[in-house]
Each structure stands twice: as structure tokens, then as C-alpha cells.
N, C-alpha and C. Protein backbone atom coordinates (compact mmCIF):
# COMPACT_ATOMS: atom_id res chain seq x y z
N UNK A 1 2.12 -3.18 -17.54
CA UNK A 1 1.32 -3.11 -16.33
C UNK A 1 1.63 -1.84 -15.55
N UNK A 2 2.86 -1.04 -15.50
CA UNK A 2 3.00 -0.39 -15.00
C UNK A 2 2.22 0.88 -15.62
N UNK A 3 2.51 1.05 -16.95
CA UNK A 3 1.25 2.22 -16.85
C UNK A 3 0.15 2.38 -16.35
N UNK A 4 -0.85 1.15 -16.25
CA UNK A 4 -2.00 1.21 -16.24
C UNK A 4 -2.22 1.27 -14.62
N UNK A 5 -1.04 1.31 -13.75
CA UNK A 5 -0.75 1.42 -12.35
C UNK A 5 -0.47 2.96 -12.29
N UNK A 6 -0.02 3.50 -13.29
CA UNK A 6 0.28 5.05 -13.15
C UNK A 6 -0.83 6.09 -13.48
N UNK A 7 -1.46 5.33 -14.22
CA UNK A 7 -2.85 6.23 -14.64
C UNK A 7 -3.96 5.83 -13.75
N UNK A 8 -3.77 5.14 -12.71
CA UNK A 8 -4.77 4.90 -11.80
C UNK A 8 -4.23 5.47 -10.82
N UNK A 9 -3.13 5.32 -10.24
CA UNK A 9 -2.70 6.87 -9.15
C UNK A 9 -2.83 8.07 -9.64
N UNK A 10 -2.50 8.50 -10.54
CA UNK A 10 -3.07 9.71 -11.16
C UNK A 10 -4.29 10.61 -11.74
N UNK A 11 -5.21 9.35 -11.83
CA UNK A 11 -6.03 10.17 -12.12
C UNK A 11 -7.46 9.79 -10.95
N UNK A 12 -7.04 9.25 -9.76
CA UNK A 12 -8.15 9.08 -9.03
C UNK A 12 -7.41 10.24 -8.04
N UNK A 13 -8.45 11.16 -7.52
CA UNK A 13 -8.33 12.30 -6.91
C UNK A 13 -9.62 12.32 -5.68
N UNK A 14 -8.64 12.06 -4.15
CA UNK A 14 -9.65 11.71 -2.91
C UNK A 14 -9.49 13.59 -2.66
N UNK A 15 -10.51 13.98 -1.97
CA UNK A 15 -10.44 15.06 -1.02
C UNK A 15 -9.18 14.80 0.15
N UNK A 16 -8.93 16.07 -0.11
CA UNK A 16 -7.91 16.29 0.66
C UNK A 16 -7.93 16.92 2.28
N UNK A 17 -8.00 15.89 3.29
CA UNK A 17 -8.47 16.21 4.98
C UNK A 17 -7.43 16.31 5.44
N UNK A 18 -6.11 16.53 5.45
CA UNK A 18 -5.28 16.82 6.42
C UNK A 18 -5.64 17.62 7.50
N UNK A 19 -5.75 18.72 7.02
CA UNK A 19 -6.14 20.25 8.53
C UNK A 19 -7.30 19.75 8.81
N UNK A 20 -8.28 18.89 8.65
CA UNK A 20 -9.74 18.31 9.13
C UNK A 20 -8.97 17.47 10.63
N UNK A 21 -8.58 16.49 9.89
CA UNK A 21 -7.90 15.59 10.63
C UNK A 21 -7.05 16.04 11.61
N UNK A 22 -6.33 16.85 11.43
CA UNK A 22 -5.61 17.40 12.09
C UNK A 22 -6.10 18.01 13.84
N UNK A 23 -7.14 19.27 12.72
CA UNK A 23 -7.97 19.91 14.04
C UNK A 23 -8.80 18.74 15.19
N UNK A 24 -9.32 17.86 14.36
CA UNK A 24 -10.02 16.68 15.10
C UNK A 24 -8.75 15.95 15.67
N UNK A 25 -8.15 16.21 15.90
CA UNK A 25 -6.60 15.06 16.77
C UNK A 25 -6.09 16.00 17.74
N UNK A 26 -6.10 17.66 17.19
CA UNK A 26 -5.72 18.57 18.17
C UNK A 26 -6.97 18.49 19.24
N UNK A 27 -7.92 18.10 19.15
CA UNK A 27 -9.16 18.59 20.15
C UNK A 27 -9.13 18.11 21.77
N UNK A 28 -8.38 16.70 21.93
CA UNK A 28 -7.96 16.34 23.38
C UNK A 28 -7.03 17.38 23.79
N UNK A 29 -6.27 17.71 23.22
CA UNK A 29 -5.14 18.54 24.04
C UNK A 29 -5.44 19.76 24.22
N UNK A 30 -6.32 20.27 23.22
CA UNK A 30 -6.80 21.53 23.18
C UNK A 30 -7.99 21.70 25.00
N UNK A 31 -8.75 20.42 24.80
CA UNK A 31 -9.71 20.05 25.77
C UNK A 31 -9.00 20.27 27.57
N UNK A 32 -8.09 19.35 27.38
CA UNK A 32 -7.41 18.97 28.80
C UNK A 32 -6.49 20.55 28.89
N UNK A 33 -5.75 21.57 27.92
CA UNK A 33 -5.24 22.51 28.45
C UNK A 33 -6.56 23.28 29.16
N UNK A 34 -7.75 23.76 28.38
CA UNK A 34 -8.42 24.71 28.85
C UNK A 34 -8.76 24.39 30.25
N UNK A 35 -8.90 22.83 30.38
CA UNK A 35 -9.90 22.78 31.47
C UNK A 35 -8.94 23.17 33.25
N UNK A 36 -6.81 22.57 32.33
CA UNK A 36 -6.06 23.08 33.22
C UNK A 36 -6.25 24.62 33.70
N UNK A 37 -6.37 25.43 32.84
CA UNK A 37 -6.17 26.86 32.62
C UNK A 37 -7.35 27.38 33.61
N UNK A 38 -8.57 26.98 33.49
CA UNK A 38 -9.59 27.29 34.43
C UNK A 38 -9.21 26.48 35.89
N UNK A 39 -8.46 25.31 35.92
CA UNK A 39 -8.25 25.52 37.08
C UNK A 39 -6.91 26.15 38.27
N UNK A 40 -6.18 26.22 37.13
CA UNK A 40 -5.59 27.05 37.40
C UNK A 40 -5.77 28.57 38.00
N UNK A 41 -6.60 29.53 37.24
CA UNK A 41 -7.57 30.68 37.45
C UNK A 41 -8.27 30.84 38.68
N UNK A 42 -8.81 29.41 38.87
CA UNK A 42 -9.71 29.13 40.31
C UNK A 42 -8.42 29.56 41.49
N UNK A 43 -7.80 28.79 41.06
CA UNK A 43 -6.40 28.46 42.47
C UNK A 43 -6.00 29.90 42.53
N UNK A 44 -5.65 31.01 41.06
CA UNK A 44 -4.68 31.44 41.62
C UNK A 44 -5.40 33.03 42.63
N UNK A 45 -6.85 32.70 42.95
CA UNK A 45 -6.65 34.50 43.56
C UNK A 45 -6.95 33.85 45.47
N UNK A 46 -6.83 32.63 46.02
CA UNK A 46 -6.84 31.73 46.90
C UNK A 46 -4.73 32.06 47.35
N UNK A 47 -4.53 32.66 48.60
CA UNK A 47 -3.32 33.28 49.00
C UNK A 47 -2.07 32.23 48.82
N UNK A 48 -2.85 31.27 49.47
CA UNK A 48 -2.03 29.73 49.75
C UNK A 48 -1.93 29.08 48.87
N UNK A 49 -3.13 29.23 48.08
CA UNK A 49 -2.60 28.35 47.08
C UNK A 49 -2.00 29.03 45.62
N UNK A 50 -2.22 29.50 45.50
CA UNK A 50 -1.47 30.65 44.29
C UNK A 50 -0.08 29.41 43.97
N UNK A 51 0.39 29.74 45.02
CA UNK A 51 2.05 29.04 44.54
C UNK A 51 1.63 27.69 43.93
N UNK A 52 1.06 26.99 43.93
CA UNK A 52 0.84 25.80 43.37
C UNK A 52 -0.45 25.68 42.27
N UNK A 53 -1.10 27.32 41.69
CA UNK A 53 -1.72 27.56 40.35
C UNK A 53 -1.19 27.25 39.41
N UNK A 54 0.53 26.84 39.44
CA UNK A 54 1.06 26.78 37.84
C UNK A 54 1.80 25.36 37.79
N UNK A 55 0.94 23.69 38.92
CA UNK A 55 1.18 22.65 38.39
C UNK A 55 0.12 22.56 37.69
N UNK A 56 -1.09 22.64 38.03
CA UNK A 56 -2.07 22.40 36.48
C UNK A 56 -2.02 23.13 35.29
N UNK A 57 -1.39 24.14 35.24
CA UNK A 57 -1.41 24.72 34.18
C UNK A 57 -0.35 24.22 33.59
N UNK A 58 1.29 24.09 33.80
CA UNK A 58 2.06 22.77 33.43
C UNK A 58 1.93 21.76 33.00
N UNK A 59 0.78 21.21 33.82
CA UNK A 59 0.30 19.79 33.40
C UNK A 59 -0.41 19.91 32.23
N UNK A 60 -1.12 21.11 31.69
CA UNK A 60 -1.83 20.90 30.85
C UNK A 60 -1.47 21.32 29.61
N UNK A 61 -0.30 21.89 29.96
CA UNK A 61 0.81 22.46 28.34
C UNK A 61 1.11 21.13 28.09
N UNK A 62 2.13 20.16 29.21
CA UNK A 62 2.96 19.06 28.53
C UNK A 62 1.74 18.46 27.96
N UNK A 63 0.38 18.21 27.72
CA UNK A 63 -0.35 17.27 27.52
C UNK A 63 -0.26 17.97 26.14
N UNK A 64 -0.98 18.98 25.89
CA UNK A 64 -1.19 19.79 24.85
C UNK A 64 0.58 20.11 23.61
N UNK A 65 1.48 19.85 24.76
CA UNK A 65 2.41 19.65 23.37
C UNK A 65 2.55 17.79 23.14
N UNK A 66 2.50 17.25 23.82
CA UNK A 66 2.33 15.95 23.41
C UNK A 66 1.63 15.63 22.52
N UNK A 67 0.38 16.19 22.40
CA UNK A 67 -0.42 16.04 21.42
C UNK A 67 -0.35 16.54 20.07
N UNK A 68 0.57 18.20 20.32
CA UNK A 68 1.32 18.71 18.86
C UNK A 68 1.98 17.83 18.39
N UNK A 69 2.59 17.03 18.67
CA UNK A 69 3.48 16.37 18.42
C UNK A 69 2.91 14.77 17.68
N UNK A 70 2.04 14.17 18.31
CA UNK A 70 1.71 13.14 17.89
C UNK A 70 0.27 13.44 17.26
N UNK A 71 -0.65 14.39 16.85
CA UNK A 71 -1.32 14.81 15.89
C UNK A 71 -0.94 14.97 14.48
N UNK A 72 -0.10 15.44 13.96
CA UNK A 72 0.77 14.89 12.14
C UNK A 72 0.35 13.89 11.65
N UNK A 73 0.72 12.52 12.95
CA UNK A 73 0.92 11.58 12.33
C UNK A 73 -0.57 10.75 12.73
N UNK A 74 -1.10 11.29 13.74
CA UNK A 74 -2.47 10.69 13.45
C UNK A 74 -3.63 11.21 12.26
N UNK A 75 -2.83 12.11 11.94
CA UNK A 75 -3.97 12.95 10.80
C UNK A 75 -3.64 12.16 9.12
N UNK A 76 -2.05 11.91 9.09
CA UNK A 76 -1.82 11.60 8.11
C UNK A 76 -2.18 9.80 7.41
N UNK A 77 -2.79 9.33 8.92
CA UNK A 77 -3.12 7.70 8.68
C UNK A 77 -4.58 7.95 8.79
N UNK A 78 -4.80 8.73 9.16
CA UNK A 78 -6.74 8.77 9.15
C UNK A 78 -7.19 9.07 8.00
N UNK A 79 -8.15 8.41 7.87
CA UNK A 79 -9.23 7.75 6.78
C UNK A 79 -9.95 9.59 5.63
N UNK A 80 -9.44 9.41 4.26
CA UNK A 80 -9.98 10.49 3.90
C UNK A 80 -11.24 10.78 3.52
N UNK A 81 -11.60 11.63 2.65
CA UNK A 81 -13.10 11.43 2.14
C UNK A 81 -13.21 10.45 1.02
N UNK A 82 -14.29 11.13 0.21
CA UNK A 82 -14.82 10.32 -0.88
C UNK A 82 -13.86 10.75 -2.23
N UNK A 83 -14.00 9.45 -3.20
CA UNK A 83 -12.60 9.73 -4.68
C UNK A 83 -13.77 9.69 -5.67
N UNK A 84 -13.14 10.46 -6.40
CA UNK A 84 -14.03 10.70 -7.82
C UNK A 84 -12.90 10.10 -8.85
N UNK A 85 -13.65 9.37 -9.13
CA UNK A 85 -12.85 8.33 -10.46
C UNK A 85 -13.47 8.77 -12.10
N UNK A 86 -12.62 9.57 -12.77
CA UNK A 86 -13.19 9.74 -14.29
C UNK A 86 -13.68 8.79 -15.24
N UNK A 87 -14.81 9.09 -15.65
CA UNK A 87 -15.66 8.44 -16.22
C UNK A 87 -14.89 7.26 -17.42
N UNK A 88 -14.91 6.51 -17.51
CA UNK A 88 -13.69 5.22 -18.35
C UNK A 88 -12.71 4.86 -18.04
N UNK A 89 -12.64 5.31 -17.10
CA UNK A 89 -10.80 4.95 -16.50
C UNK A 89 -11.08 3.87 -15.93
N UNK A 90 -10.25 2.95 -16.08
CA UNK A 90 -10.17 1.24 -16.04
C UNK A 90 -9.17 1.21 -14.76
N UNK A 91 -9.95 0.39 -13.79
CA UNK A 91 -8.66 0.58 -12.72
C UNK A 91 -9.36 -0.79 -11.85
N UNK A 92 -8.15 -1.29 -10.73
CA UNK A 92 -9.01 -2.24 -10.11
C UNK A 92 -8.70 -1.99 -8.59
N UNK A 93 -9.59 -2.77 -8.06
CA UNK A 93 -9.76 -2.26 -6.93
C UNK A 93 -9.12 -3.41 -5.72
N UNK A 94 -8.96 -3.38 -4.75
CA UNK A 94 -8.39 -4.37 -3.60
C UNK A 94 -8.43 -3.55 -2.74
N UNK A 95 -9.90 -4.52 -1.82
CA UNK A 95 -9.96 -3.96 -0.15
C UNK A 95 -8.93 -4.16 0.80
N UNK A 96 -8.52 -4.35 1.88
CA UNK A 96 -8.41 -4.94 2.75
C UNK A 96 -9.51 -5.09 4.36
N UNK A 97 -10.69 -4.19 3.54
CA UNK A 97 -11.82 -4.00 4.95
C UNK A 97 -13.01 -4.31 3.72
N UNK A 98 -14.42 -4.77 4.59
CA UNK A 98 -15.26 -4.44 3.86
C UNK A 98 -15.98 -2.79 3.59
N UNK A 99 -16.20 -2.69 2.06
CA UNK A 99 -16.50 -1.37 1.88
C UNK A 99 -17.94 -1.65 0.84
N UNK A 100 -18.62 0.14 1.21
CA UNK A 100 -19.38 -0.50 0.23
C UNK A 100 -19.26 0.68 -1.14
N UNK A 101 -19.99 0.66 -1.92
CA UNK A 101 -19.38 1.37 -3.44
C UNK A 101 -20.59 1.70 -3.61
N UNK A 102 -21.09 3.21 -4.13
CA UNK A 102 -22.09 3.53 -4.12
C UNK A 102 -21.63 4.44 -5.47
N UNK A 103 -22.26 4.11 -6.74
CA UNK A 103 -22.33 4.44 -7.96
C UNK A 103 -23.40 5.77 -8.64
């Protein structure tokens, strides 16, 4: 049994989305820095407030490394593309969601 477990990990080949996934997980942090950064920009040519241009921009790094940080591991559990299974290869299948199979 174990072969026929080894030739079915081996020879079914999904597309590979990591950096997909990835970029799509970076996009909140990427989102919330810029929008810090512009307001930041606003604040800083305002005399008085200048000194206090670089809590939003702060605020919007820690968000943006938070998100370096916990993007890896949301990329690496998200859902890949489509698998191309070679033509005779005997293998079986077990959902745990409904899916549908399009031949």
C-alpha cells in the first residue's frame, strides 16, 4: 500500500501559488501603510502639527510588519490551483469539503 501512496504524491503535480498568495496576504498591510504615509504627508507641512506626522506613519509600519510576519503562513495554508493527474495513474481520492471534478 505504501507504494501506491508514493506514486500518488508524486506524480500528481498542483500549480505552484506561494508568491500569488503571498502578494494577496501582503495587500492589507501594504493598503493601511500607504494610506498612513499620505496622512502623514498631509500633517507634515501644517507647523503644529509636524511633530505628531510620524504617529501615523508608525502606526502604519507596525501594521505592515505585522503583516510580514503573519503573511508566510497565511499563504502557505491557502488553497492552490488546479492538479493535473497523468493519464492511468490509479489514485483515490478523500474530500473533506464538497468539491466538484471536472474531467
Amino acid at each position: 500500500m505504501s507504494y501506491f501512496n508514493n506514486t500518488v504524491l508524486n506524480t500528481i503535480k498542483g500549480e505552484r501559488r506561494y508568491w500569488k498568495n503571498f502578494s494577496k496576504a501582503m495587500t492589507p498591510g501594504m493598503t493601511v501603510f500607504g494610506a498612513m504615509q499620505t496622512c502623514a504627508s498631509v500633517m507634515a507641512p501644517i507647523p503644529v502639527v509636524n511633530v505628531f506626522s510620524i504617529i501615523p506613519l508608525a502606526g502604519g509600519a507596525i501594521v505592515y510588519s505585522a503583516n510580514a510576519v503573519v503573511a508566510p503562513v497565511i499563504s502557505i495554508f491557502t488553497l492552490g490551483g488546479s492538479l493535473s493527474i497523468p493519464a492511468g495513474a490509479i489514485f483515490e481520492v478523500k474530500t473533506t469539503k464538497n468539491c466538484e471534478i471536472r474531467g
